[in-house]
C-alpha atoms as a PDB file:
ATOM      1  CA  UNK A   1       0.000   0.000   0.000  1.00  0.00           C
ATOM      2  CA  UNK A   2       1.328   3.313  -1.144  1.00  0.00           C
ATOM      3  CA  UNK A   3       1.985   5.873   1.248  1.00  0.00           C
ATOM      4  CA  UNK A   4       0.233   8.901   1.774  1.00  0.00           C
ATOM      5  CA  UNK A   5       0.963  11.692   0.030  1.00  0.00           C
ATOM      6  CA  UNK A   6      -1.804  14.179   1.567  1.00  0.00           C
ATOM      7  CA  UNK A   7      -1.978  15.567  -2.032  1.00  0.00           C
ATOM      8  CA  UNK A   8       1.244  15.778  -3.146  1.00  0.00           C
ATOM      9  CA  UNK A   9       3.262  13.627  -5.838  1.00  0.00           C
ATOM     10  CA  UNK A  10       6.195  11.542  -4.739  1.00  0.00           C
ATOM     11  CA  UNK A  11       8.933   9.757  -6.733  1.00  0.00           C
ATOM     12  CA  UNK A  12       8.595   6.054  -6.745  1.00  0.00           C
ATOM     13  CA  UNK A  13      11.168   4.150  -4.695  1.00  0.00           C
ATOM     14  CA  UNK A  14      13.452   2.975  -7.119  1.00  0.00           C
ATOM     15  CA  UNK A  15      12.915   4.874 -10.253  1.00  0.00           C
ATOM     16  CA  UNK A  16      15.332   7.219 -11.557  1.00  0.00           C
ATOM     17  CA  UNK A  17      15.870  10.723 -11.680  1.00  0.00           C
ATOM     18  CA  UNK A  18      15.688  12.927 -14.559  1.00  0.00           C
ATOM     19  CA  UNK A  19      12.819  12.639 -17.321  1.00  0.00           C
ATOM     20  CA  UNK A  20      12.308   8.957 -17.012  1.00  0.00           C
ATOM     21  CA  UNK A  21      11.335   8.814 -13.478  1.00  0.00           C
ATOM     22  CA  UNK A  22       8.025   7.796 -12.878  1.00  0.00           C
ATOM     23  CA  UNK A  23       5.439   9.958 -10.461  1.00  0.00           C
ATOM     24  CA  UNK A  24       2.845   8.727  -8.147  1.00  0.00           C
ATOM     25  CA  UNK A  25       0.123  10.720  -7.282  1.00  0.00           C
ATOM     26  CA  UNK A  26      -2.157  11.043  -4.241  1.00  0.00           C
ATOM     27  CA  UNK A  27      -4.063   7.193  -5.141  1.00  0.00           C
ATOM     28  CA  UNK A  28      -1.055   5.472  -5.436  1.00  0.00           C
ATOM     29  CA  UNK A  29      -1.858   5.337  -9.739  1.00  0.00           C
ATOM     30  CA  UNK A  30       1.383   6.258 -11.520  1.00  0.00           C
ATOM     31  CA  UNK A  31       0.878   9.434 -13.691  1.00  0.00           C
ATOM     32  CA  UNK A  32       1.863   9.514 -17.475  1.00  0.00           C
ATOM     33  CA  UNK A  33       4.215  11.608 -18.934  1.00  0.00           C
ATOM     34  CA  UNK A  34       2.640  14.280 -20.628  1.00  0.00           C
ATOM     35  CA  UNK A  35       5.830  14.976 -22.908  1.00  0.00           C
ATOM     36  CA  UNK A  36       5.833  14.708 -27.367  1.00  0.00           C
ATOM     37  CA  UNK A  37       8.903  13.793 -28.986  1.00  0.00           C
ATOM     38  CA  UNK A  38      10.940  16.845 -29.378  1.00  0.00           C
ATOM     39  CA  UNK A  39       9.275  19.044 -26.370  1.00  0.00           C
ATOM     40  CA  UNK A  40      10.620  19.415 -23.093  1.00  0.00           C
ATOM     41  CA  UNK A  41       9.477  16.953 -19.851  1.00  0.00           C
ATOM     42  CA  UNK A  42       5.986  19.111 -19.121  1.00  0.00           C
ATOM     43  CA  UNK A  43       5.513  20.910 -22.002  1.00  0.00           C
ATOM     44  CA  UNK A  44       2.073  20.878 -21.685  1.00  0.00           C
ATOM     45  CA  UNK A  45       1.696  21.920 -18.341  1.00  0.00           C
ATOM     46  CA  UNK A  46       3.856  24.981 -19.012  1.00  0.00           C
ATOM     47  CA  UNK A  47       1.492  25.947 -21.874  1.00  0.00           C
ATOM     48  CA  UNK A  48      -1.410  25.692 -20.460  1.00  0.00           C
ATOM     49  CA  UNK A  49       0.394  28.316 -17.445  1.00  0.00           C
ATOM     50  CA  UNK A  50       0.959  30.621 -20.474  1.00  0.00           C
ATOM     51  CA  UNK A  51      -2.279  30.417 -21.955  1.00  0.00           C
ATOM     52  CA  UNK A  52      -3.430  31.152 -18.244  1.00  0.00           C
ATOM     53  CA  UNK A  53      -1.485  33.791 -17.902  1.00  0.00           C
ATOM     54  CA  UNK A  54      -2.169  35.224 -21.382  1.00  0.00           C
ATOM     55  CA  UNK A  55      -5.818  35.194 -20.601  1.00  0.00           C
ATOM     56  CA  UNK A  56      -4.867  36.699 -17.613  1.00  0.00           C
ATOM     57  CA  UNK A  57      -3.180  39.585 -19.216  1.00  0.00           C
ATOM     58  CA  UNK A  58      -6.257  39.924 -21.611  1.00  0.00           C
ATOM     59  CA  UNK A  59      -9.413  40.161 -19.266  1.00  0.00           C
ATOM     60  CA  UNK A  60      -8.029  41.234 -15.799  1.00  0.00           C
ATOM     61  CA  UNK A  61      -9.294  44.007 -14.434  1.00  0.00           C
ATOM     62  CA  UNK A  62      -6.990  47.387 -13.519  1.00  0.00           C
ATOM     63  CA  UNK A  63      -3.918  48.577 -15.779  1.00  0.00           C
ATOM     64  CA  UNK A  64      -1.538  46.468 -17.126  1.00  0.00           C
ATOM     65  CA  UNK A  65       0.663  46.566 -14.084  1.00  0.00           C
ATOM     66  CA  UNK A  66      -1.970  44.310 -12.406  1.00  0.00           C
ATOM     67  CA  UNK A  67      -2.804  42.363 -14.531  1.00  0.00           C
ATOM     68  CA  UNK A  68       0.688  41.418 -14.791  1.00  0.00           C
ATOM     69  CA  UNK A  69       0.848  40.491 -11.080  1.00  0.00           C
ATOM     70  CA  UNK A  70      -2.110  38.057 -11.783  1.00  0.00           C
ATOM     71  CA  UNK A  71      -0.081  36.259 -15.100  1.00  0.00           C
ATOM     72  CA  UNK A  72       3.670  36.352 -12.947  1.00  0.00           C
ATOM     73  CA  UNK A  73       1.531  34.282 -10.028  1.00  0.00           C
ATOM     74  CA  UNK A  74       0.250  31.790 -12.375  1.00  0.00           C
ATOM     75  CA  UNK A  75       4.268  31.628 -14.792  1.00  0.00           C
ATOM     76  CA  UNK A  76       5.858  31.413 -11.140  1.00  0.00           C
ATOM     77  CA  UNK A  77       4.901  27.538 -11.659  1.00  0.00           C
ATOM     78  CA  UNK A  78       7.008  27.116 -15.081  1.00  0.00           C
ATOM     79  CA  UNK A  79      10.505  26.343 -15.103  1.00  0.00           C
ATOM     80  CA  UNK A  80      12.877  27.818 -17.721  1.00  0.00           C
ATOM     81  CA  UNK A  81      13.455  23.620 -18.262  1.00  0.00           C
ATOM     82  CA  UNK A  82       9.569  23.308 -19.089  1.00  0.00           C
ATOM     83  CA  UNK A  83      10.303  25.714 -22.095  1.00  0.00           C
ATOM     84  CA  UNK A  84      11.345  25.088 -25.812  1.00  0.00           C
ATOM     85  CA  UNK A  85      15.043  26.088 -26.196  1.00  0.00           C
ATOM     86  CA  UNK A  86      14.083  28.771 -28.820  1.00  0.00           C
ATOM     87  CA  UNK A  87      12.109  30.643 -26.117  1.00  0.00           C
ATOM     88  CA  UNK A  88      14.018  30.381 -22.739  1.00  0.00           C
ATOM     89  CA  UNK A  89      15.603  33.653 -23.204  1.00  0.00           C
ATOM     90  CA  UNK A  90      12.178  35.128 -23.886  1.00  0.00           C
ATOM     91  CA  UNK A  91      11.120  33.614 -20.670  1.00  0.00           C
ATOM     92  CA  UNK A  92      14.063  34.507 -18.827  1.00  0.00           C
ATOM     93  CA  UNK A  93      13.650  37.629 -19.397  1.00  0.00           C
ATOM     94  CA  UNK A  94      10.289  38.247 -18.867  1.00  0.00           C
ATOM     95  CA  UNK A  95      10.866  37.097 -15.029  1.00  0.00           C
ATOM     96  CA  UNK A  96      13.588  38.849 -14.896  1.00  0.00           C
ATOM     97  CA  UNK A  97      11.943  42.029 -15.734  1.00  0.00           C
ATOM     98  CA  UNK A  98       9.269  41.485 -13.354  1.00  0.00           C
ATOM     99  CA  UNK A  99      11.447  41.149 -10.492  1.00  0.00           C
ATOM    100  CA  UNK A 100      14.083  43.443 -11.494  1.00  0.00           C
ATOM    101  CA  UNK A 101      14.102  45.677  -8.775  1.00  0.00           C
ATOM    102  CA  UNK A 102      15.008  44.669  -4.893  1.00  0.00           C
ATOM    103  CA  UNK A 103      12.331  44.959  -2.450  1.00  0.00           C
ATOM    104  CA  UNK A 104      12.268  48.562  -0.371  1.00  0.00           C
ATOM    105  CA  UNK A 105      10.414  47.695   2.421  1.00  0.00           C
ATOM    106  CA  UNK A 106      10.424  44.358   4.629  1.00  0.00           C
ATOM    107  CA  UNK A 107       7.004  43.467   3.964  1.00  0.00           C
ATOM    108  CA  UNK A 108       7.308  43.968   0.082  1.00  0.00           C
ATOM    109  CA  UNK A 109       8.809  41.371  -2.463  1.00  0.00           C
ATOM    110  CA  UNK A 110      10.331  41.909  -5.425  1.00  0.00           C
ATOM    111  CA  UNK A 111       7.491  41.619  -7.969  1.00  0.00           C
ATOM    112  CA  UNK A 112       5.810  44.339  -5.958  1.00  0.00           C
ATOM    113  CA  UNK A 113       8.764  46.817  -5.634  1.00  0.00           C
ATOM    114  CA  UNK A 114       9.100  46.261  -9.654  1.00  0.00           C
ATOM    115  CA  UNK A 115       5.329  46.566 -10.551  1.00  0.00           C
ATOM    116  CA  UNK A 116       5.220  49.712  -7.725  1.00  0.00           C
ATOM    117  CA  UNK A 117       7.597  51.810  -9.974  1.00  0.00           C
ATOM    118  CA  UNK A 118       7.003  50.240 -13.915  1.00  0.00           C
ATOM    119  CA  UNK A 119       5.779  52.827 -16.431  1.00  0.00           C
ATOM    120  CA  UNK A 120       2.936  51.191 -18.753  1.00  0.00           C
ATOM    121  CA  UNK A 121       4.522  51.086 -21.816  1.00  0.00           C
ATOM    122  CA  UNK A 122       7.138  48.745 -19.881  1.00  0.00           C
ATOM    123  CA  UNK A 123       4.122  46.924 -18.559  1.00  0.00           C
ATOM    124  CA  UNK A 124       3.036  46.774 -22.567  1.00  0.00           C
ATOM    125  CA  UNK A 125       6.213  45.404 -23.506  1.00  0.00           C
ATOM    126  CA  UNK A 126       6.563  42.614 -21.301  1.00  0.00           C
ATOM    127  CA  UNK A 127       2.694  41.538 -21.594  1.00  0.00           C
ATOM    128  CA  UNK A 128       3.694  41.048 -25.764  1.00  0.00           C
ATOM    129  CA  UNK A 129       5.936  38.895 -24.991  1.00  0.00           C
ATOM    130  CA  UNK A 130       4.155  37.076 -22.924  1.00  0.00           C
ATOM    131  CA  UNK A 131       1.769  36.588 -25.937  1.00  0.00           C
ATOM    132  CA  UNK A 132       4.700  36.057 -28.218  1.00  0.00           C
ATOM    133  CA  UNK A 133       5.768  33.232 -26.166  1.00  0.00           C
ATOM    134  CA  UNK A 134       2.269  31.758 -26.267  1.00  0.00           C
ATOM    135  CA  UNK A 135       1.636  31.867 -29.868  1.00  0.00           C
ATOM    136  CA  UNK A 136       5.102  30.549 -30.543  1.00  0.00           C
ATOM    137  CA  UNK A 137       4.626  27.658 -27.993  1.00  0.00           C
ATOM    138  CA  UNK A 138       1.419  26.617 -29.726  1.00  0.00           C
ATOM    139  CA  UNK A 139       2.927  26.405 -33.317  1.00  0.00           C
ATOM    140  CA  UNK A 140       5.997  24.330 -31.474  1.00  0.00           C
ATOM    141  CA  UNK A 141       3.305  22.142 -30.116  1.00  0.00           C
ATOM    142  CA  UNK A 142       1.414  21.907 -33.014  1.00  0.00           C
ATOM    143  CA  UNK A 143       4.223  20.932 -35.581  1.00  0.00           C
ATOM    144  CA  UNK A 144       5.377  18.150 -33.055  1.00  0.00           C
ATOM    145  CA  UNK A 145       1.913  16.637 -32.223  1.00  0.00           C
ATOM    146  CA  UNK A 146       0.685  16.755 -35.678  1.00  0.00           C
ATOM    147  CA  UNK A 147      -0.962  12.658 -35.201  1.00  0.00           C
ATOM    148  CA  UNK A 148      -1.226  13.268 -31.706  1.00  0.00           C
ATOM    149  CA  UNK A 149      -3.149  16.838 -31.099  1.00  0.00           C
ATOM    150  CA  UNK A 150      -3.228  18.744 -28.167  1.00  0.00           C
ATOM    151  CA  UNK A 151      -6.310  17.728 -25.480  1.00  0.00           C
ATOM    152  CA  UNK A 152      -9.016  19.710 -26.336  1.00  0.00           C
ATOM    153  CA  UNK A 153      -9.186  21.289 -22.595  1.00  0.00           C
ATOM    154  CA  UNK A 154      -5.459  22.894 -23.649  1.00  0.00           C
ATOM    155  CA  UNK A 155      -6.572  24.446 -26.745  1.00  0.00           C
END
């Protein structure tokens, strides 16, 4: 009998480490990989946290400095390694430009300190390429899963 996990997923004892371990959820039912030939290990996970995020960006409510708060909380879950090679650097710097600038006070953090004092247009710039990195994810995920589309819940 597995043990519990209260939630969480756990590696199984044995398996290696890297992109062919094998996860366990909460039931004890190993999870598939969600990975396509030629993507990175979660690729699909990480797009559906930019489409999120994208969405986010489109129909928040406020200016775009809030609105980018909402989409950073939901990319905070991708790792650069979940990302197509071609658009790390886009994603790098994205995060990096929302937490340029070191927090002021002791109850702030740095997303807040670099949202508090971003002009708009910097906002503007930033929130295009979050959408750039979107649209160029999907056509990545398209050409590789051409006989095996994307779930229709992703799309």
């Amino acid at each position: 009998m597995p043990a519990k996990t209260h939630g969480r997923l756990r590696r199984q004892k044995g398996s290696a480490k890297g992109p062919d371990r094998k996860m366990i959820g909460a039931h004890g039912k190993t999870l598939a990989a969600t990975t396509q030939p030629g993507l990175p290990a979660n690729a699909v996970f990480a797009f559906g946290k930019i489409s999120e995020a994208v969405y986010f960006l489109a129909t928040g409510p406020g200016d775009v400095r809030s609105r980018l708060r909402s989409a950073y909380l939901v990319l905070a879950f991708v790792h650069k390694d979940m990302i197509p090679t071609e658009l790390r650097r886009h994603f790098k710097w994205v995060m990096a430009m929302l937490t340029r600038r070191q927090p002021r006070f002791r109850w702030e953090d740095s997303l807040d300190a670099t949202l508090g004092t971003m002009q708009n247009r910097t906002g503007t710039r930033i929130a295009e390429r979050i959408m750039y990195i979107e649209a160029r994810y999907r056509e990545i995920i398209a050409a590789s899963t051409a006989e095996n589309p994307i779930p229709a819940y992703v799309k």
